[in-house]
PDB file of N, CA and C in Angstrom:
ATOM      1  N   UNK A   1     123.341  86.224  71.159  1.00  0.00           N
ATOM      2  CA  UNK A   1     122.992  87.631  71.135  1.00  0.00           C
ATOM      3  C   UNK A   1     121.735  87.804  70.285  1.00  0.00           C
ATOM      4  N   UNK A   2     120.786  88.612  70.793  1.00  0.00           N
ATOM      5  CA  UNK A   2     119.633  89.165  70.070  1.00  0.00           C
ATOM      6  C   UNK A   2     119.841  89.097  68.871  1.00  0.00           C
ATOM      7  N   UNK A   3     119.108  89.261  67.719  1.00  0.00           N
ATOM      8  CA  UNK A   3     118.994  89.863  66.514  1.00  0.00           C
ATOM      9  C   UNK A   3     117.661  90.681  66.177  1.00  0.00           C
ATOM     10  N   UNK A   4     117.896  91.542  64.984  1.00  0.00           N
ATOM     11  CA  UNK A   4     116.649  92.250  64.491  1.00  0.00           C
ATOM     12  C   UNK A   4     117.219  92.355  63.377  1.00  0.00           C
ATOM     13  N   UNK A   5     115.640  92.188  62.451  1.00  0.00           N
ATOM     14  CA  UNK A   5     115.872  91.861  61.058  1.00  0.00           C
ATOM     15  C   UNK A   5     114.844  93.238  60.293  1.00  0.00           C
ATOM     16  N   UNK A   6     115.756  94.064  59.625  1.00  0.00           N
ATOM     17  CA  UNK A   6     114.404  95.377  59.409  1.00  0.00           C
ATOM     18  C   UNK A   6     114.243  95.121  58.114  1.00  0.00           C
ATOM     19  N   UNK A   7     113.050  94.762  57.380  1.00  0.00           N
ATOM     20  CA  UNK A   7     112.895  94.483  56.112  1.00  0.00           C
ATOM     21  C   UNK A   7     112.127  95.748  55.405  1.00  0.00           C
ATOM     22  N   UNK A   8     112.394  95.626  53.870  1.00  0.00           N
ATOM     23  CA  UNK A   8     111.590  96.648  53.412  1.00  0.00           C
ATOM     24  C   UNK A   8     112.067  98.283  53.189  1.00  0.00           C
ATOM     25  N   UNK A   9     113.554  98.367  53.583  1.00  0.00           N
ATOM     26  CA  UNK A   9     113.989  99.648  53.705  1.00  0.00           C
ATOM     27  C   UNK A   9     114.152 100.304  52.641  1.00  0.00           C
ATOM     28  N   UNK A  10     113.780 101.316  52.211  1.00  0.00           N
ATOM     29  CA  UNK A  10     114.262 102.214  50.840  1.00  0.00           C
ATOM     30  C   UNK A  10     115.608 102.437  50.755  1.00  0.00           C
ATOM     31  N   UNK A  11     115.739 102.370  49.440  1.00  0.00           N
ATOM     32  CA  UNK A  11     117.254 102.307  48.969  1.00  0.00           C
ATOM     33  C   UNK A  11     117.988 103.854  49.274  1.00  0.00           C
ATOM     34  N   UNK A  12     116.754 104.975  49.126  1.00  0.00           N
ATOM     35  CA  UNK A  12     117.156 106.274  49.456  1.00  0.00           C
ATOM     36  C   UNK A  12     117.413 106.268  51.021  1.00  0.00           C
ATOM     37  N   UNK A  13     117.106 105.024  52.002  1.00  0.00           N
ATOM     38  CA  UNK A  13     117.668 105.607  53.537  1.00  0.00           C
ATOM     39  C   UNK A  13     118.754 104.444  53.752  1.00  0.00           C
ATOM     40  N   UNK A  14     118.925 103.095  52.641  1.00  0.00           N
ATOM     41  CA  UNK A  14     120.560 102.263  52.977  1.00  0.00           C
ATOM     42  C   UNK A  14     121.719 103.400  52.052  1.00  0.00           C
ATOM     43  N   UNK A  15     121.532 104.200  50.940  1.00  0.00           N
ATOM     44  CA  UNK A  15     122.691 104.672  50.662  1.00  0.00           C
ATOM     45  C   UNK A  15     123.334 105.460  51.343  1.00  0.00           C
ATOM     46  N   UNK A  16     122.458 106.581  52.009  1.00  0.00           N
ATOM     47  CA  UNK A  16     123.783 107.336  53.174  1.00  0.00           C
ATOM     48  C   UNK A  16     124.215 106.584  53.945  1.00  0.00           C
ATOM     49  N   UNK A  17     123.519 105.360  54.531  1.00  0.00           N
ATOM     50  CA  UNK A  17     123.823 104.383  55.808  1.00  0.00           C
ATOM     51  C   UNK A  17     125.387 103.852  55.149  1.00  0.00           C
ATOM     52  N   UNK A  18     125.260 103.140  53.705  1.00  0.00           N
ATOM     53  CA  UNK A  18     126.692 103.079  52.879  1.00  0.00           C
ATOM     54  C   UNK A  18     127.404 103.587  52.943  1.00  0.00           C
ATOM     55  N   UNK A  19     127.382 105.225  52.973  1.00  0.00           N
ATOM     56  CA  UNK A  19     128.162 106.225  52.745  1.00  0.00           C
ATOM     57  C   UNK A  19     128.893 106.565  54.435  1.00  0.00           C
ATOM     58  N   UNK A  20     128.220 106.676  55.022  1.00  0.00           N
ATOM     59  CA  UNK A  20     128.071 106.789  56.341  1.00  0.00           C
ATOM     60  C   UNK A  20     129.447 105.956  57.120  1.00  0.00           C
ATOM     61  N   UNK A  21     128.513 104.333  56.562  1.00  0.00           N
ATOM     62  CA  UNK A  21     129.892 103.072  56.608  1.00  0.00           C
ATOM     63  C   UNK A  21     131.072 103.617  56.289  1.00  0.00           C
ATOM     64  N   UNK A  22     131.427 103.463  54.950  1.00  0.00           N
ATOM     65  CA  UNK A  22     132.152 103.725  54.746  1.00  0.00           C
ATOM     66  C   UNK A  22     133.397 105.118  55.031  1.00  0.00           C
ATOM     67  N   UNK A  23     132.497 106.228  55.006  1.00  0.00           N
ATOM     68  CA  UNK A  23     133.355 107.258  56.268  1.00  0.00           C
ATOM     69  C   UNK A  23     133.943 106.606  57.802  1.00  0.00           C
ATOM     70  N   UNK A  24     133.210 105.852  58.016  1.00  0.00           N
ATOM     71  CA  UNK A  24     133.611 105.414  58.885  1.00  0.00           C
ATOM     72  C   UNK A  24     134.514 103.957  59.066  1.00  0.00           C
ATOM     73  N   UNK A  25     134.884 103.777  58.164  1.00  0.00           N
ATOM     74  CA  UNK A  25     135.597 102.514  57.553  1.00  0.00           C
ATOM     75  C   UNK A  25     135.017 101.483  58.894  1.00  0.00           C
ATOM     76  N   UNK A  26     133.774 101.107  58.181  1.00  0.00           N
ATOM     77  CA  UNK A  26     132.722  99.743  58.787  1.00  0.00           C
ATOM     78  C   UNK A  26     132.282  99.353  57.853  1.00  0.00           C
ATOM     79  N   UNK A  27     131.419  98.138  58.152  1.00  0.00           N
ATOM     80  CA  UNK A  27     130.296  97.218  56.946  1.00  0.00           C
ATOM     81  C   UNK A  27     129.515  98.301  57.144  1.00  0.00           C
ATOM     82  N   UNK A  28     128.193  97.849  56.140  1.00  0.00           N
ATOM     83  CA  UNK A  28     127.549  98.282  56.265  1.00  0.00           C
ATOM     84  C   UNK A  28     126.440  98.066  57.524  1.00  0.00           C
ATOM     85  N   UNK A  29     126.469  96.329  58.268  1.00  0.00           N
ATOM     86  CA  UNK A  29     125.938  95.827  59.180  1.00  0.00           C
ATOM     87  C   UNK A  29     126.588  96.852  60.809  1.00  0.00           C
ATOM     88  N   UNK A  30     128.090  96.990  60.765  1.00  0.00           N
ATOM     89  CA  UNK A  30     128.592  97.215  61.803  1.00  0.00           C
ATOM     90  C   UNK A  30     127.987  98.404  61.953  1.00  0.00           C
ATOM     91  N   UNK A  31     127.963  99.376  60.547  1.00  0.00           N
ATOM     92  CA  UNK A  31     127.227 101.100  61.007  1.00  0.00           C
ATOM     93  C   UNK A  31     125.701 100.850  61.548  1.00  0.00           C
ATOM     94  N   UNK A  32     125.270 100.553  61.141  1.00  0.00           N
ATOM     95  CA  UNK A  32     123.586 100.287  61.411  1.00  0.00           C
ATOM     96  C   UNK A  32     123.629  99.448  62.788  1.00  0.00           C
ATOM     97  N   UNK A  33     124.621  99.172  63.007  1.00  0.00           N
ATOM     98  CA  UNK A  33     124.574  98.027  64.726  1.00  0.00           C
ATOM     99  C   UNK A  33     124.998  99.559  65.687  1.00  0.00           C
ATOM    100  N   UNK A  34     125.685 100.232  65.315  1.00  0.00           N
ATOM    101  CA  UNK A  34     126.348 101.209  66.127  1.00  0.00           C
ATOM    102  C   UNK A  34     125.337 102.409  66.283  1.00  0.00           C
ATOM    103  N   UNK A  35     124.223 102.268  65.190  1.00  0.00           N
ATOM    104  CA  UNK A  35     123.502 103.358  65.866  1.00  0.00           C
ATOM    105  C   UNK A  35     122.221 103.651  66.616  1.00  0.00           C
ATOM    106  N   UNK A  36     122.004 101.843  67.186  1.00  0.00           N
ATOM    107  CA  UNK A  36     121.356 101.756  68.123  1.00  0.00           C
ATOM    108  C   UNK A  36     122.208 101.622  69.701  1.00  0.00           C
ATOM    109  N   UNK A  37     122.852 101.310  69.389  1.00  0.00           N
ATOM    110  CA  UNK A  37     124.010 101.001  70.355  1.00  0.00           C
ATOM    111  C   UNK A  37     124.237 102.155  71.049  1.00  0.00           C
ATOM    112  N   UNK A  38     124.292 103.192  69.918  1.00  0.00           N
ATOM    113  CA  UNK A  38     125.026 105.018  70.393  1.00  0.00           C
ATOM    114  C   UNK A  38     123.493 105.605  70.873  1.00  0.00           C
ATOM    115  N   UNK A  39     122.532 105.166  70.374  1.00  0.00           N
ATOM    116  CA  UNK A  39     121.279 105.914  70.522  1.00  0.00           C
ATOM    117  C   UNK A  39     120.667 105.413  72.358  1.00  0.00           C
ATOM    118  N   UNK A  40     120.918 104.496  72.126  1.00  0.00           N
ATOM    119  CA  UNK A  40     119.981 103.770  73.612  1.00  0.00           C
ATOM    120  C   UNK A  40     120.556 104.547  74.646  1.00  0.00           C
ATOM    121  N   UNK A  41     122.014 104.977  74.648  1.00  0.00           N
ATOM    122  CA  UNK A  41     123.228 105.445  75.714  1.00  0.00           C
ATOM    123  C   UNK A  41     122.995 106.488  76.036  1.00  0.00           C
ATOM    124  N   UNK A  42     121.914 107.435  75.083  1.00  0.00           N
ATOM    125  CA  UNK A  42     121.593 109.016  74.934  1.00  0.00           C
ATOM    126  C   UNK A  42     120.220 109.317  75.841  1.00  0.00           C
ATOM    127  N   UNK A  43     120.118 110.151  76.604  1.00  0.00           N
ATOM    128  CA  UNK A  43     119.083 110.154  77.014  1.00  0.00           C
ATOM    129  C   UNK A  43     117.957 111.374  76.236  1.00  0.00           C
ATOM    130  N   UNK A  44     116.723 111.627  76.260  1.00  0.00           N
ATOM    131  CA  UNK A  44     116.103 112.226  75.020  1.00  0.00           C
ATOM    132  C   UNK A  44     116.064 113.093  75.883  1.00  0.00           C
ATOM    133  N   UNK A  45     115.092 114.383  75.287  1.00  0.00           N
ATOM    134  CA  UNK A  45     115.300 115.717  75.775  1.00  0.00           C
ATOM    135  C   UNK A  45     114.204 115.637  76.670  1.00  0.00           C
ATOM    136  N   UNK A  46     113.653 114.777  76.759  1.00  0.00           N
ATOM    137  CA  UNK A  46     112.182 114.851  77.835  1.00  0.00           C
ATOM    138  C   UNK A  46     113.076 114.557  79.576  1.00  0.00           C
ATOM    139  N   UNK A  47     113.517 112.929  78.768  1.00  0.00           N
ATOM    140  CA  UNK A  47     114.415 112.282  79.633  1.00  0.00           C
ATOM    141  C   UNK A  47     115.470 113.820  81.100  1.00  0.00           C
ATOM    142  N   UNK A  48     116.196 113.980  79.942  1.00  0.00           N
ATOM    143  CA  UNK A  48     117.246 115.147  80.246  1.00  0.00           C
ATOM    144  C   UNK A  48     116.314 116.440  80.997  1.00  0.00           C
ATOM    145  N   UNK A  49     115.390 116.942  80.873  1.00  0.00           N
ATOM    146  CA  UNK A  49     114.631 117.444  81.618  1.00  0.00           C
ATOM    147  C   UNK A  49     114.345 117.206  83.015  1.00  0.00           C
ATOM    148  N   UNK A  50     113.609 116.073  82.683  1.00  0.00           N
ATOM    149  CA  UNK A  50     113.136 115.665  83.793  1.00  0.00           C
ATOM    150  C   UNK A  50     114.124 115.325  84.860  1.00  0.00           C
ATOM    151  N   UNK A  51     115.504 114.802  84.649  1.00  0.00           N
ATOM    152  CA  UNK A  51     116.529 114.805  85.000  1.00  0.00           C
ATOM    153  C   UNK A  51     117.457 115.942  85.857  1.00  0.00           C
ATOM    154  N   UNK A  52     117.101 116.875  85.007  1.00  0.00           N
ATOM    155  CA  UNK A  52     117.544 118.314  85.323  1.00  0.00           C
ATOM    156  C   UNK A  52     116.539 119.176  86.512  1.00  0.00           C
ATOM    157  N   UNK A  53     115.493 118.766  86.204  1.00  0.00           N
ATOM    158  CA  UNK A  53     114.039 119.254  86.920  1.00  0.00           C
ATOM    159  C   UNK A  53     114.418 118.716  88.649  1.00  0.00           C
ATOM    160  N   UNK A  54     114.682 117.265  88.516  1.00  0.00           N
ATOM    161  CA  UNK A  54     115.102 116.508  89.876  1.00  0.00           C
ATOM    162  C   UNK A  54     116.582 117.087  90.596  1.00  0.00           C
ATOM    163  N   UNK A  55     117.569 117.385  89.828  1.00  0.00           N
ATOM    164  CA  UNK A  55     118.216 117.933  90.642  1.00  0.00           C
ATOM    165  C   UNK A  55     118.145 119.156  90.931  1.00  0.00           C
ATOM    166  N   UNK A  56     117.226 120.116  90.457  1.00  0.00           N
ATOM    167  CA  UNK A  56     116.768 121.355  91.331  1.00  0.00           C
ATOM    168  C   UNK A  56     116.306 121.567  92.126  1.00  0.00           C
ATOM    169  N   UNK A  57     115.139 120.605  92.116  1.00  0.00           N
ATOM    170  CA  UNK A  57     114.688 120.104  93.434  1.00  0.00           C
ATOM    171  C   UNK A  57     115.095 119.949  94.628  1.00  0.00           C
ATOM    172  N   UNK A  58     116.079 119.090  94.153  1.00  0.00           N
ATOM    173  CA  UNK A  58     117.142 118.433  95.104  1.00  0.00           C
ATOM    174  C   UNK A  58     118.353 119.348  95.330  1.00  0.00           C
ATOM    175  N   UNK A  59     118.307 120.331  94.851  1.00  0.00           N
ATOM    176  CA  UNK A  59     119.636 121.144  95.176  1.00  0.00           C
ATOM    177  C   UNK A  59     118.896 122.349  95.912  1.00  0.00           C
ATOM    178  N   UNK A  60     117.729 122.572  95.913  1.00  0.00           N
ATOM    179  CA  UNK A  60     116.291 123.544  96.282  1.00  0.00           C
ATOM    180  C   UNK A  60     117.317 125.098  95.975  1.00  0.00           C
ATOM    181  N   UNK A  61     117.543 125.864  97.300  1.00  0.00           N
ATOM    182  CA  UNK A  61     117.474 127.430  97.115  1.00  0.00           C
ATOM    183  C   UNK A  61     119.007 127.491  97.259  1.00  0.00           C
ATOM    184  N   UNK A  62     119.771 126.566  97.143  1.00  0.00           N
ATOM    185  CA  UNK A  62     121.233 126.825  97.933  1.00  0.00           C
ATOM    186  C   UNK A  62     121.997 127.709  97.263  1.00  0.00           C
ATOM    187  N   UNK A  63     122.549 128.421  97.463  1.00  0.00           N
ATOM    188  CA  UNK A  63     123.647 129.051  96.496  1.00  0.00           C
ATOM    189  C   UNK A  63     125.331 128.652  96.551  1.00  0.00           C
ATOM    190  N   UNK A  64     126.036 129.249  95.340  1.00  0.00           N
ATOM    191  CA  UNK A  64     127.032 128.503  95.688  1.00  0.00           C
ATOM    192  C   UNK A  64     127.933 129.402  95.371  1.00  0.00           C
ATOM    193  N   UNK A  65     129.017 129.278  95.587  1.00  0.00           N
ATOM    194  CA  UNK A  65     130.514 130.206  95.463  1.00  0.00           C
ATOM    195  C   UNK A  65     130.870 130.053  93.981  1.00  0.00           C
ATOM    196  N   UNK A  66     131.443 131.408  93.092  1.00  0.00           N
ATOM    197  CA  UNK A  66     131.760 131.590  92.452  1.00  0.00           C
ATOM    198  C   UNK A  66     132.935 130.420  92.137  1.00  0.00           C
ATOM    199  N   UNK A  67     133.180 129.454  91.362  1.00  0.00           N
ATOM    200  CA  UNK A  67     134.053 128.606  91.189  1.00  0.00           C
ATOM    201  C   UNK A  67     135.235 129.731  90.355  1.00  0.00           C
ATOM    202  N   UNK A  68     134.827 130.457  89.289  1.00  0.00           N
ATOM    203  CA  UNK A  68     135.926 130.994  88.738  1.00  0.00           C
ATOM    204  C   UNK A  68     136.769 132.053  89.704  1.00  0.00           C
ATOM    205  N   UNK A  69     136.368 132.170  90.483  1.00  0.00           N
ATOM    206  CA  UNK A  69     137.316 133.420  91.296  1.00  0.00           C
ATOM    207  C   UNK A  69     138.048 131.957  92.298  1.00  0.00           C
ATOM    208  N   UNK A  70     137.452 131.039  92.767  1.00  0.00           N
ATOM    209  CA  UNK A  70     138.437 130.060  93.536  1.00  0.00           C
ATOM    210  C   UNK A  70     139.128 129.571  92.423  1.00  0.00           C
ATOM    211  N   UNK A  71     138.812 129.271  91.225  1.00  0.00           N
ATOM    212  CA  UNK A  71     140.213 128.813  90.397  1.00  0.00           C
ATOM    213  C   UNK A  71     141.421 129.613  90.310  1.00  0.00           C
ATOM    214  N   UNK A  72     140.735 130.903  89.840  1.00  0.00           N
ATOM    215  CA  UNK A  72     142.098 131.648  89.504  1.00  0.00           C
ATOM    216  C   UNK A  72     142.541 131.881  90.747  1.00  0.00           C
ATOM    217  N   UNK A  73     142.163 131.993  91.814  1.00  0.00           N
ATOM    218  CA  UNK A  73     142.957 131.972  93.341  1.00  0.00           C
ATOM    219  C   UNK A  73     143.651 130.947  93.160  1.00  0.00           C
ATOM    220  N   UNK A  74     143.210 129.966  93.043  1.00  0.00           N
ATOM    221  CA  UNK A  74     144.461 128.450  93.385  1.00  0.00           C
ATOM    222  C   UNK A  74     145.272 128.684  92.287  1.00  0.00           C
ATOM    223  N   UNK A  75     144.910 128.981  90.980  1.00  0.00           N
ATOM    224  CA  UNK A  75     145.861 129.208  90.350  1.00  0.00           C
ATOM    225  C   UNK A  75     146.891 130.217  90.415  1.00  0.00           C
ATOM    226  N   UNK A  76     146.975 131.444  90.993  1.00  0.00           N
ATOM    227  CA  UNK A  76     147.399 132.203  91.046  1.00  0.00           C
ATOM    228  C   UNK A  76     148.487 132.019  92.566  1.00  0.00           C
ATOM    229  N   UNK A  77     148.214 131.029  93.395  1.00  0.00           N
ATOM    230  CA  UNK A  77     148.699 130.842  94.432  1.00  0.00           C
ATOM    231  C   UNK A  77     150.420 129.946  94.189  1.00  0.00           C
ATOM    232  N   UNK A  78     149.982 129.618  92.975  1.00  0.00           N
ATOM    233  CA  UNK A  78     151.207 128.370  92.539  1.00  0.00           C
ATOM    234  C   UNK A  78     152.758 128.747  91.824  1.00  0.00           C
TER     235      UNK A  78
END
């Protein structure tokens, strides 16, 4: 497996990372592994846009049926 080695870090940005760990009952290695891990999975707000932009596109002028009046119908049917 890969590694990355970040040298040079200020002690004012490993102590919340400590603190952090430890809320989270981890090392201190396992928190700092988890928040690239959680970050890559996220898409950014440009990302998410542009994302959002494509399925409008793709959905163009359609309109669609009120979902809450068909719920409470099915629900109300039971």
């Amino acid at each position: 497996m890969p590694s990355i080695l970040v040298r040079g870090l200020d002690p004012k940005t490993i102590r919340p990372l400590k603190e952090l760990a430890r809320l989270n009952g981890r090392s201190l290695q396992q928190e700092v592994k988890a928040i690239p891990e959680r970050t890559a999975g996220t898409l950014t707000m440009r990302e998410a846009r542009r994302l959002s932009e494509r399925w409008r596109r793709r959905l163009g002028e359609r309109s669609f049926s009120d979902s809450v009046r068909l719920i409470r119908e099915d629900r109300d049917s039971r």
